[in-house]
N, C-alpha and C. Protein backbone atom coordinates (compact mmCIF):
# COMPACT_ATOMS: atom_id res chain seq x y z
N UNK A 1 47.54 -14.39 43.59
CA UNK A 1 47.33 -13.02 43.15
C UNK A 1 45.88 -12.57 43.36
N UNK A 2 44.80 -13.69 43.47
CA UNK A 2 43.62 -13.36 43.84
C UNK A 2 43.32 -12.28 45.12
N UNK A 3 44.25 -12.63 45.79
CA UNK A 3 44.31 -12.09 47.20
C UNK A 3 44.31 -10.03 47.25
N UNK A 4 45.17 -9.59 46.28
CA UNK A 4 45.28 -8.49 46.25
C UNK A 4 44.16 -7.12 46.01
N UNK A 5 42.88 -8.03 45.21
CA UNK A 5 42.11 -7.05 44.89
C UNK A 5 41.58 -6.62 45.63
N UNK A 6 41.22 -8.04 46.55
CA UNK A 6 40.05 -8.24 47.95
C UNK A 6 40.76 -7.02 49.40
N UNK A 7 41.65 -7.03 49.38
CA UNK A 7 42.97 -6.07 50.18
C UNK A 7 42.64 -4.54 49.46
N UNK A 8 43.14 -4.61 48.44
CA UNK A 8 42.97 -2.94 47.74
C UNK A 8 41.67 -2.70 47.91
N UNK A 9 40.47 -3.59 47.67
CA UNK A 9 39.06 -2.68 48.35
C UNK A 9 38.99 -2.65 49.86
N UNK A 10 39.47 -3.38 50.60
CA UNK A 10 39.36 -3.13 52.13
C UNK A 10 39.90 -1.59 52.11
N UNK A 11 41.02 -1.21 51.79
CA UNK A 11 41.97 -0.68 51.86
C UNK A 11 41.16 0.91 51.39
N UNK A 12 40.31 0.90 50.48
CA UNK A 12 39.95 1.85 49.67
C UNK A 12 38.39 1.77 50.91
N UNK A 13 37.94 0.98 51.59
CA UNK A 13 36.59 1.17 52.02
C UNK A 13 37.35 2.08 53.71
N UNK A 14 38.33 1.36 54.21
CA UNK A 14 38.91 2.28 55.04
C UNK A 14 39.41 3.64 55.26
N UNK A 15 39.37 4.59 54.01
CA UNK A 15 39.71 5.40 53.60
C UNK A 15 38.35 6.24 53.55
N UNK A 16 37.74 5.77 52.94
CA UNK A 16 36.50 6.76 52.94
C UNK A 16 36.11 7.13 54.24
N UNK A 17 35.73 6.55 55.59
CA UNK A 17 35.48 7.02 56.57
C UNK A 17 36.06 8.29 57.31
N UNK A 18 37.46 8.09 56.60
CA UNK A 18 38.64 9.24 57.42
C UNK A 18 38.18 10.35 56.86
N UNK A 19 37.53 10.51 56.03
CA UNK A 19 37.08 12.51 55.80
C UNK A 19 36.29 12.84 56.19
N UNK A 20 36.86 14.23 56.63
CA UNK A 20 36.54 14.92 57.80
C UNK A 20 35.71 16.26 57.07
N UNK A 21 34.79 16.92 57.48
CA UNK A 21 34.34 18.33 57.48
C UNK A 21 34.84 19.45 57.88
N UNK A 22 35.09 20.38 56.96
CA UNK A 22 35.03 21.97 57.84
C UNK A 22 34.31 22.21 58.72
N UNK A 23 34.18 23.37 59.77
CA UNK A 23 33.47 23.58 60.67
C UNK A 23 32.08 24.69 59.78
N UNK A 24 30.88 24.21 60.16
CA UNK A 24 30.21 24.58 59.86
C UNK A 24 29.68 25.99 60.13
N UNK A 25 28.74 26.65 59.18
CA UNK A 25 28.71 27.90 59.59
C UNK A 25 27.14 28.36 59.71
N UNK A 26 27.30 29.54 60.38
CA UNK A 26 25.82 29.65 60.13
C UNK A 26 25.62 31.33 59.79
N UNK A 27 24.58 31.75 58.92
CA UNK A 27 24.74 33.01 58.00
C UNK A 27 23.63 34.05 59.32
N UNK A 28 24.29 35.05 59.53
CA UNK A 28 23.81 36.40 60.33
C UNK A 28 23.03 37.56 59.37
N UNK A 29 21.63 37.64 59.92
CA UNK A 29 21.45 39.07 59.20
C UNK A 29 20.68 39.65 60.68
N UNK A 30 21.21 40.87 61.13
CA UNK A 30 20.40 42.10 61.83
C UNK A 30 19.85 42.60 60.84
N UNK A 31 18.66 43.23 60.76
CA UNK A 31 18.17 44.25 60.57
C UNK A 31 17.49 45.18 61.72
N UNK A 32 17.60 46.12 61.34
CA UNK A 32 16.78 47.18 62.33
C UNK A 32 17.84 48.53 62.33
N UNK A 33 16.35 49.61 62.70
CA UNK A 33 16.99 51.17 62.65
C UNK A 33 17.79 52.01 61.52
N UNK A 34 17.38 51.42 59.94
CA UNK A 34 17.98 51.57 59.07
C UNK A 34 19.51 50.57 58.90
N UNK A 35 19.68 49.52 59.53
CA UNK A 35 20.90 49.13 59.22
C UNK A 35 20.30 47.64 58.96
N UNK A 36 21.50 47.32 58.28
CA UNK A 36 21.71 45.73 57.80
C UNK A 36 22.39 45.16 57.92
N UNK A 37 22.99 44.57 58.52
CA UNK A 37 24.08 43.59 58.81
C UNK A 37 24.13 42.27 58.43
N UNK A 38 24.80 41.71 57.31
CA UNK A 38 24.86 40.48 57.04
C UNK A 38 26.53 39.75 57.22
N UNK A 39 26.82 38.42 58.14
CA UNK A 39 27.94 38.42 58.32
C UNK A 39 27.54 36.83 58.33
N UNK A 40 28.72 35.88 58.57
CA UNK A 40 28.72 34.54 58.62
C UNK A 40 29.38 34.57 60.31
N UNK A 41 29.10 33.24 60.68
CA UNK A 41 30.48 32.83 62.14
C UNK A 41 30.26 31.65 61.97
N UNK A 42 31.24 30.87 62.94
CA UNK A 42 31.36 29.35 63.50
C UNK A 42 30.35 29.54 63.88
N UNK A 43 29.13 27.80 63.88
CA UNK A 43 28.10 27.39 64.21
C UNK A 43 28.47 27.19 65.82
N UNK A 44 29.46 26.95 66.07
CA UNK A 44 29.57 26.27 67.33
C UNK A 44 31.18 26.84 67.76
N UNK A 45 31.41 27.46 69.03
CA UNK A 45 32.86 27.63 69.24
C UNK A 45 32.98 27.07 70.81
N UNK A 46 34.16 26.76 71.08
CA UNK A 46 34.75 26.27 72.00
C UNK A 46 35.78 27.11 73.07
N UNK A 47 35.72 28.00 73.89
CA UNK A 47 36.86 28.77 74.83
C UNK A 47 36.65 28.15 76.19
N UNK A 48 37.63 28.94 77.07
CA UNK A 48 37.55 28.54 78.23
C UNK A 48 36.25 29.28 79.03
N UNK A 49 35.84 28.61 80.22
CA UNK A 49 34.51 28.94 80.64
C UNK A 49 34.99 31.03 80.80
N UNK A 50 33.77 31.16 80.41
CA UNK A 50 33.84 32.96 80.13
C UNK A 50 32.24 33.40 80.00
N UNK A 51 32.07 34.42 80.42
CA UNK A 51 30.92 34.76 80.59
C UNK A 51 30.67 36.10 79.13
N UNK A 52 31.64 36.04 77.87
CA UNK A 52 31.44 37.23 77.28
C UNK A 52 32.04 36.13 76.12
N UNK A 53 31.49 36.64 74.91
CA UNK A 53 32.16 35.83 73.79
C UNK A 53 32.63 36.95 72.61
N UNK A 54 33.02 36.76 71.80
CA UNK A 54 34.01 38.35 70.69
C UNK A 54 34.11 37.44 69.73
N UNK A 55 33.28 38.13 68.42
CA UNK A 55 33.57 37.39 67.13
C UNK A 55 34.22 38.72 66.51
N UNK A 56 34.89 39.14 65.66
CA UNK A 56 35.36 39.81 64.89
C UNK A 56 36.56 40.41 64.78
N UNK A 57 37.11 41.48 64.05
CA UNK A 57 35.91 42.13 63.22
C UNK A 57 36.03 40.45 62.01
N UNK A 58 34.70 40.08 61.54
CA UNK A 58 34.51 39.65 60.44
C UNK A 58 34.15 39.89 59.17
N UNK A 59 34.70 39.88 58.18
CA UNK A 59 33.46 40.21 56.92
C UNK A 59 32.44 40.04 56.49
N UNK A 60 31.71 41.11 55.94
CA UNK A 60 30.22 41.06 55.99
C UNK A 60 29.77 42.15 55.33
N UNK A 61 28.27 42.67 55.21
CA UNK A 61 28.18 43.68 54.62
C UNK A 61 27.49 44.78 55.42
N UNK A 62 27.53 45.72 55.42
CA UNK A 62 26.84 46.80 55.95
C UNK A 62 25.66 47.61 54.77
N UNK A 63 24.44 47.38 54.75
CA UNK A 63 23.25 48.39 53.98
C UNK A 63 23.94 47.76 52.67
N UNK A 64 24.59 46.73 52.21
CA UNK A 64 24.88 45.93 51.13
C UNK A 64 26.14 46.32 50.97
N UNK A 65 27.14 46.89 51.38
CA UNK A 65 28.36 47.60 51.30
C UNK A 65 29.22 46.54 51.93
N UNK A 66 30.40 46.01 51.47
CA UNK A 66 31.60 45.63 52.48
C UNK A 66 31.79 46.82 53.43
N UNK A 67 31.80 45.28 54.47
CA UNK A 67 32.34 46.04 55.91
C UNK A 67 32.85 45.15 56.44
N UNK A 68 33.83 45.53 57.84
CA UNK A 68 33.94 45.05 58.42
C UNK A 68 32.99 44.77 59.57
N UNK A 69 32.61 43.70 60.47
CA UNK A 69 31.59 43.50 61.43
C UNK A 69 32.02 42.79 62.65
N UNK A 70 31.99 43.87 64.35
CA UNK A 70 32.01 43.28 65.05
C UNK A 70 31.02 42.55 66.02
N UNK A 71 30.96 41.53 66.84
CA UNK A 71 30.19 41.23 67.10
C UNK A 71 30.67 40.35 68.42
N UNK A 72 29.85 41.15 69.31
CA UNK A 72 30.20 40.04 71.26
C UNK A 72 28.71 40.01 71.68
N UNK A 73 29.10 38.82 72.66
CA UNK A 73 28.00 38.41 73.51
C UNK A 73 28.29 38.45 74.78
N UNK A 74 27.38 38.86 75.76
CA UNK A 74 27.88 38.88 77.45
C UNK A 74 26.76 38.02 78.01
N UNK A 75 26.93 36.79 78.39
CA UNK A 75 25.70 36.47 79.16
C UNK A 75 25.38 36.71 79.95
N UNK A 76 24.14 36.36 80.62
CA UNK A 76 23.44 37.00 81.64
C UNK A 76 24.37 36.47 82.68
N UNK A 77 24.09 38.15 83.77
CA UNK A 77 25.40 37.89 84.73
C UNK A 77 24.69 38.84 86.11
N UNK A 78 25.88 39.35 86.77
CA UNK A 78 26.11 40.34 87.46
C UNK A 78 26.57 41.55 86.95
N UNK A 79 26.51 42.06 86.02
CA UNK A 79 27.98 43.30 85.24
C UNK A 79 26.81 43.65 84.93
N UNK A 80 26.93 45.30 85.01
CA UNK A 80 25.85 46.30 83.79
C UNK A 80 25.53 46.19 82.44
N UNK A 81 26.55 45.30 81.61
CA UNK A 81 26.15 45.33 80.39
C UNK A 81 25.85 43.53 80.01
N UNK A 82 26.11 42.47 81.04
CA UNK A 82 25.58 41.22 80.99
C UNK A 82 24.06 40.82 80.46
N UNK A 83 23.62 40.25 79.49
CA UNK A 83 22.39 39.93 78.94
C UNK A 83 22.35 40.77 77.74
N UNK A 84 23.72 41.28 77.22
CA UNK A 84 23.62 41.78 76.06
C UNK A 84 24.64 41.19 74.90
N UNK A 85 24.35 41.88 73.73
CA UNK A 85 25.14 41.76 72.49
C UNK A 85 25.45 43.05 71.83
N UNK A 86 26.56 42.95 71.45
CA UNK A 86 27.36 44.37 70.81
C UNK A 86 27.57 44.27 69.62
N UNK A 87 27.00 45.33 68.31
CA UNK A 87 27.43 44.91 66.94
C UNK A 87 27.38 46.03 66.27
N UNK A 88 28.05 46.02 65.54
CA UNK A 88 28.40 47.50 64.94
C UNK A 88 29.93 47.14 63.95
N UNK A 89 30.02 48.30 62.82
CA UNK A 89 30.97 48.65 62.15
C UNK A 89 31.51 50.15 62.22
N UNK A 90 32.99 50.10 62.23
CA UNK A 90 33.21 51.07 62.59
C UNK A 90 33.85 52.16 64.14
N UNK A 91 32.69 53.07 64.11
CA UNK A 91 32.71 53.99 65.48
C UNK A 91 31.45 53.65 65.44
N UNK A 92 30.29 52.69 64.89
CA UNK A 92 28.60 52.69 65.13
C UNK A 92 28.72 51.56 65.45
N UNK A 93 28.12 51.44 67.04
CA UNK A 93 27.97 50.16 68.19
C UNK A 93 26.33 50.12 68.26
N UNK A 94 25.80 49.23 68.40
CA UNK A 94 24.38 49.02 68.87
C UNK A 94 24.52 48.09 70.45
N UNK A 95 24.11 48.35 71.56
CA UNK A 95 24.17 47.08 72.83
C UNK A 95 22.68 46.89 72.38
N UNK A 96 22.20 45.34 72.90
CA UNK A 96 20.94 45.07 72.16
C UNK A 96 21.04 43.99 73.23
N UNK A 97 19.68 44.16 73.94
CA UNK A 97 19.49 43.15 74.79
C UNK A 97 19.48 41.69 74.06
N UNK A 98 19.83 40.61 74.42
CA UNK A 98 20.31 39.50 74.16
C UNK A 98 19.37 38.67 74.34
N UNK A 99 18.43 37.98 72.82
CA UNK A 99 17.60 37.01 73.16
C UNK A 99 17.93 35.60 72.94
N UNK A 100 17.28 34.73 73.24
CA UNK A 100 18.28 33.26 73.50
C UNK A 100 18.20 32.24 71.98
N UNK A 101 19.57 33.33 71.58
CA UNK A 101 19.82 32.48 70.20
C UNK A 101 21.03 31.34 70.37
N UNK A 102 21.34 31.27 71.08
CA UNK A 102 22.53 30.33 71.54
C UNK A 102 22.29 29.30 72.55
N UNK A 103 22.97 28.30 73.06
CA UNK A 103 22.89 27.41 74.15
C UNK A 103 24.17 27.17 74.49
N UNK A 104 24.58 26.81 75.71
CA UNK A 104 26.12 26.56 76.52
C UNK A 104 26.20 25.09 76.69
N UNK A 105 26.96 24.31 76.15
CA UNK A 105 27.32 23.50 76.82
C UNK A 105 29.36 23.30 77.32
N UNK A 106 28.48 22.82 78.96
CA UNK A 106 29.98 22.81 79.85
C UNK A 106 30.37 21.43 79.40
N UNK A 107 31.69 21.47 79.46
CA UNK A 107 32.86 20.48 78.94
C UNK A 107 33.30 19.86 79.97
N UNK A 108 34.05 18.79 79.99
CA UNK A 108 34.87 18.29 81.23
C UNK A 108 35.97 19.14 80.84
N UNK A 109 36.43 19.64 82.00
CA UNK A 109 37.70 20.76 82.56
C UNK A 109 36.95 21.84 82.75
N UNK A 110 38.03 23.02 82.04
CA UNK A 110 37.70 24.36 82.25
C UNK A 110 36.93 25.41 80.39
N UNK A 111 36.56 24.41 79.64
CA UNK A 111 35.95 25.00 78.13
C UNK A 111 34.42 25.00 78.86
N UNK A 112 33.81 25.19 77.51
CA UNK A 112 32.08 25.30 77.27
C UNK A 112 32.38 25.71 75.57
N UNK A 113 30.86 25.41 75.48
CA UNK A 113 31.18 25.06 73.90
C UNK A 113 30.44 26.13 73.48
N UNK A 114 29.55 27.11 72.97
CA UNK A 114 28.83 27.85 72.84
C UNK A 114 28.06 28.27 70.99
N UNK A 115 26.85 27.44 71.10
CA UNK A 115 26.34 27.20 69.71
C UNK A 115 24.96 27.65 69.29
N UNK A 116 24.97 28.23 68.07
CA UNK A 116 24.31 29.39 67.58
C UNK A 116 22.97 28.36 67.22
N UNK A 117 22.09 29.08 67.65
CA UNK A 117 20.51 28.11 67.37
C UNK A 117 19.65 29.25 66.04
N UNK A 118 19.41 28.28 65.35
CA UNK A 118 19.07 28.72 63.87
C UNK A 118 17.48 29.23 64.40
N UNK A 119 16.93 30.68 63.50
CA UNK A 119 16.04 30.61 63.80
C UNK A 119 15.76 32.32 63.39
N UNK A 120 14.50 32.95 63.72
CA UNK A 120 14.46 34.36 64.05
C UNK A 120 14.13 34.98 65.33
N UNK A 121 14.91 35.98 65.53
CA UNK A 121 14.55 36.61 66.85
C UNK A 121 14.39 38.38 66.97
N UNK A 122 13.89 38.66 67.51
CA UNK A 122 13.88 39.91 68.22
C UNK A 122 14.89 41.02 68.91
N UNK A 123 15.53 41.49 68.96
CA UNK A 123 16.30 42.31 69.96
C UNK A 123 15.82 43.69 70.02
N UNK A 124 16.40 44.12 71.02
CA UNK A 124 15.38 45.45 71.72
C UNK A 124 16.99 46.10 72.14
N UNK A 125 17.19 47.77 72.00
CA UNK A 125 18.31 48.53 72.00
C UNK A 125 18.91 47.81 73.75
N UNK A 126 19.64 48.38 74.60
CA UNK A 126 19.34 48.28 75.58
C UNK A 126 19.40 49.79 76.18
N UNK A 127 19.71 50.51 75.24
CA UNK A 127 19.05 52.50 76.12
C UNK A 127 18.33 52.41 74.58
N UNK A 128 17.18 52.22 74.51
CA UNK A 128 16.39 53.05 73.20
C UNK A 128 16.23 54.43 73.15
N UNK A 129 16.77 54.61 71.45
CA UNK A 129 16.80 56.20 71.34
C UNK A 129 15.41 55.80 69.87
N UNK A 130 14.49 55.99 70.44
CA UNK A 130 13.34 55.89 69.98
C UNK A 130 12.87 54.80 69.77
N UNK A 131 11.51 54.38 69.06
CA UNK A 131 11.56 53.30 68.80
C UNK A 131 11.17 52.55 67.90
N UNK A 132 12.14 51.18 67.75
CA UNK A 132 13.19 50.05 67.35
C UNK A 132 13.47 48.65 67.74
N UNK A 133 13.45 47.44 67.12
CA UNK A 133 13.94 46.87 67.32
C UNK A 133 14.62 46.36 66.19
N UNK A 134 15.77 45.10 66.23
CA UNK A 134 16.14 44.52 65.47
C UNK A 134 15.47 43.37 65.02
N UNK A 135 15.74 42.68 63.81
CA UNK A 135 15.16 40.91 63.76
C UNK A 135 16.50 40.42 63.33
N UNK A 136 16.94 39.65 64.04
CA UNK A 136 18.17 38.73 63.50
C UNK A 136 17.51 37.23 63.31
N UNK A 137 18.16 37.31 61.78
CA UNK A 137 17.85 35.74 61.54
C UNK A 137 19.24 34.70 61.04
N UNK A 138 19.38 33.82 61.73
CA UNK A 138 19.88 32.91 61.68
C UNK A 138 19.83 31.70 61.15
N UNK A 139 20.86 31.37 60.25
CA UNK A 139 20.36 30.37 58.83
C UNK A 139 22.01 29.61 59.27
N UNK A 140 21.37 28.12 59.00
CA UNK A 140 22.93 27.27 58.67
C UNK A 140 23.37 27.54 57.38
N UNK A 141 24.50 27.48 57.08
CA UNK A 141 25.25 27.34 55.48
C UNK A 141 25.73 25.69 55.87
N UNK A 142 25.45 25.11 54.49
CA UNK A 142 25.48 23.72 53.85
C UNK A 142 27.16 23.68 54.26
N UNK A 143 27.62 22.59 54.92
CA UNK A 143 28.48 22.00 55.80
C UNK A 143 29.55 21.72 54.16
N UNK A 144 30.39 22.12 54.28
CA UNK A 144 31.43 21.73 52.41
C UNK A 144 32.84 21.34 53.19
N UNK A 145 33.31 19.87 52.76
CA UNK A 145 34.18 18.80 52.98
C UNK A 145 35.07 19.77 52.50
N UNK A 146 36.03 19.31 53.33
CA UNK A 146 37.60 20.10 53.35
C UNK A 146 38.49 19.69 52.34
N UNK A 147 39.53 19.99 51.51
CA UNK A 147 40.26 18.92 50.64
C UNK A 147 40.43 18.34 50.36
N UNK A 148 41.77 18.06 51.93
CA UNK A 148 42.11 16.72 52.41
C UNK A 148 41.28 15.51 52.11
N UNK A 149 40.23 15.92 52.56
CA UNK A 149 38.76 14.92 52.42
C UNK A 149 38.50 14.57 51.43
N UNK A 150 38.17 15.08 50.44
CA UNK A 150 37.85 15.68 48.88
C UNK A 150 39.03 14.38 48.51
N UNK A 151 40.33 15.06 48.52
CA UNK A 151 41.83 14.14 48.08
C UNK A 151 41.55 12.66 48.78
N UNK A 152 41.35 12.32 49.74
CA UNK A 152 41.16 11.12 50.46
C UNK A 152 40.21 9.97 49.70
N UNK A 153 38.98 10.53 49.53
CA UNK A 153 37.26 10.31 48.84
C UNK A 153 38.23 9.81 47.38
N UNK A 154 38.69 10.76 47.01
CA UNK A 154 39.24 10.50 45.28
C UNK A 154 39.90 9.56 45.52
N UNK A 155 41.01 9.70 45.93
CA UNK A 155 42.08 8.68 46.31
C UNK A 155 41.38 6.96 45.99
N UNK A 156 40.54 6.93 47.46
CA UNK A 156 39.71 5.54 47.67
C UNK A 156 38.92 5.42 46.02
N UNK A 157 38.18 6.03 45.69
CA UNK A 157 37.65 5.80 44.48
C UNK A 157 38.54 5.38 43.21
N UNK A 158 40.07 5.85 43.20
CA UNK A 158 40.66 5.40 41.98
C UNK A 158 41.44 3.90 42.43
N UNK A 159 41.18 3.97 43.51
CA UNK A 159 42.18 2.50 44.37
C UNK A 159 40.85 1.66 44.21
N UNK A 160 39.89 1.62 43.96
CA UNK A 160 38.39 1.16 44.07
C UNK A 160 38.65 0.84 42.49
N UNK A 161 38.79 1.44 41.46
CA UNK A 161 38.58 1.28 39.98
C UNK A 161 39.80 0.55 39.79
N UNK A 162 41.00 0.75 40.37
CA UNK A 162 42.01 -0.13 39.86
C UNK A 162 41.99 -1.66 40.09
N UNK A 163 41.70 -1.70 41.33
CA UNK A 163 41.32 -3.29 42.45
C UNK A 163 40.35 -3.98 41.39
N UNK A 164 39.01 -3.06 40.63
CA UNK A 164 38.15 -4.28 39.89
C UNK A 164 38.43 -4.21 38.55
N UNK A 165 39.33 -2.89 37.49
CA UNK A 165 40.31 -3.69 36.60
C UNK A 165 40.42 -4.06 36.03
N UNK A 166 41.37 -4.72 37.32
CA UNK A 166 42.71 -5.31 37.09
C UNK A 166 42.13 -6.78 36.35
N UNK A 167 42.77 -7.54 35.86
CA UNK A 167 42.28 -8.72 35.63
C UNK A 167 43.42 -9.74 36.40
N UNK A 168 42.89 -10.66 36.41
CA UNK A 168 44.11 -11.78 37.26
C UNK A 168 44.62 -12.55 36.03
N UNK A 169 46.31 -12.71 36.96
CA UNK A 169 47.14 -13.03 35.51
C UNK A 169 47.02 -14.75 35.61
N UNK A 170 47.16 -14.82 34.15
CA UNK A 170 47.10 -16.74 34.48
C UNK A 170 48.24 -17.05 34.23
């Protein structure tokens, strides 16, 4: 019977490794031209190779107000509106030349991964109707374990308290 406890902690140390994370996020604020935009996205997303990316609409706030918030990226290209970003609620769009808050990485096949680099930046209209710019700053939000995980973690921990116990029967 000795044998069983030594098993139920293997058993409980194998378990802990298997939890997994949500996908992490990272927190959006524009400002500029009287507006405010605060929204969250995926830190990191994954499509097929594409030269334009489309987050929304997401929730967020507008001048502190719920809103809805859209938000694309076109990388630098050949196309008239390539090297920009589009964001706005509503019928109110801003194009805003596109400074390098992101990085690409290509995948084996046909994806690319495309991930948001924390930090502050600049953007400039791309037709200025006077002048303006934006500052977008970019912040990670603290990475929070998924349930499953959460349930898994517990799990191993009460299989952990039972295994040392237990006492062995004579």
């Amino acid at each position: 019977m000795t044998l069983r406890r030594p098993a139920l902690l293997a058993l409980a140390a194998c378990l802990l490794p298997v939890s997994a994370f949500a996908d992490s996020m990272d927190q959006f604020s524009f400002i500029g031209n009287g507006l405010d935009y605060e929204f969250a996205l995926p830190a990191s997303t994954t499509t097929p190779d594409s030269n334009s990316y489309g987050f929304g609409p997401v929730a967020g706030t507008l001048n502190g107000s719920p809103a809805l918030i859209g938000f694309s990226i076109t990388l630098p290209g050949v196309c008239a509106v390539c090297g920009t970003m589009q964001i706005g609620s509503g019928s109110q769009y801003q194009f805003l030349y596109l400074p390098p808050l992101y990085e690409i990485t290509v995948n084996p096949g046909t994806t690319e991964t495309l991930t948001f680099l924390p930090g502050t930046y600049t953007a400039y209209p791309e037709y200025p109707i006077g002048d303006f710019s934006y500052s977008i700053e970019i912040t990670p939000e603290a990475t929070t374990p998924e349930p499953s995980s959460l349930y898994l973690a517990g799990t191993a921990a009460l299989l952990s308290l039972g295994a040392l116990r237990r006492r062995p029967e004579r």
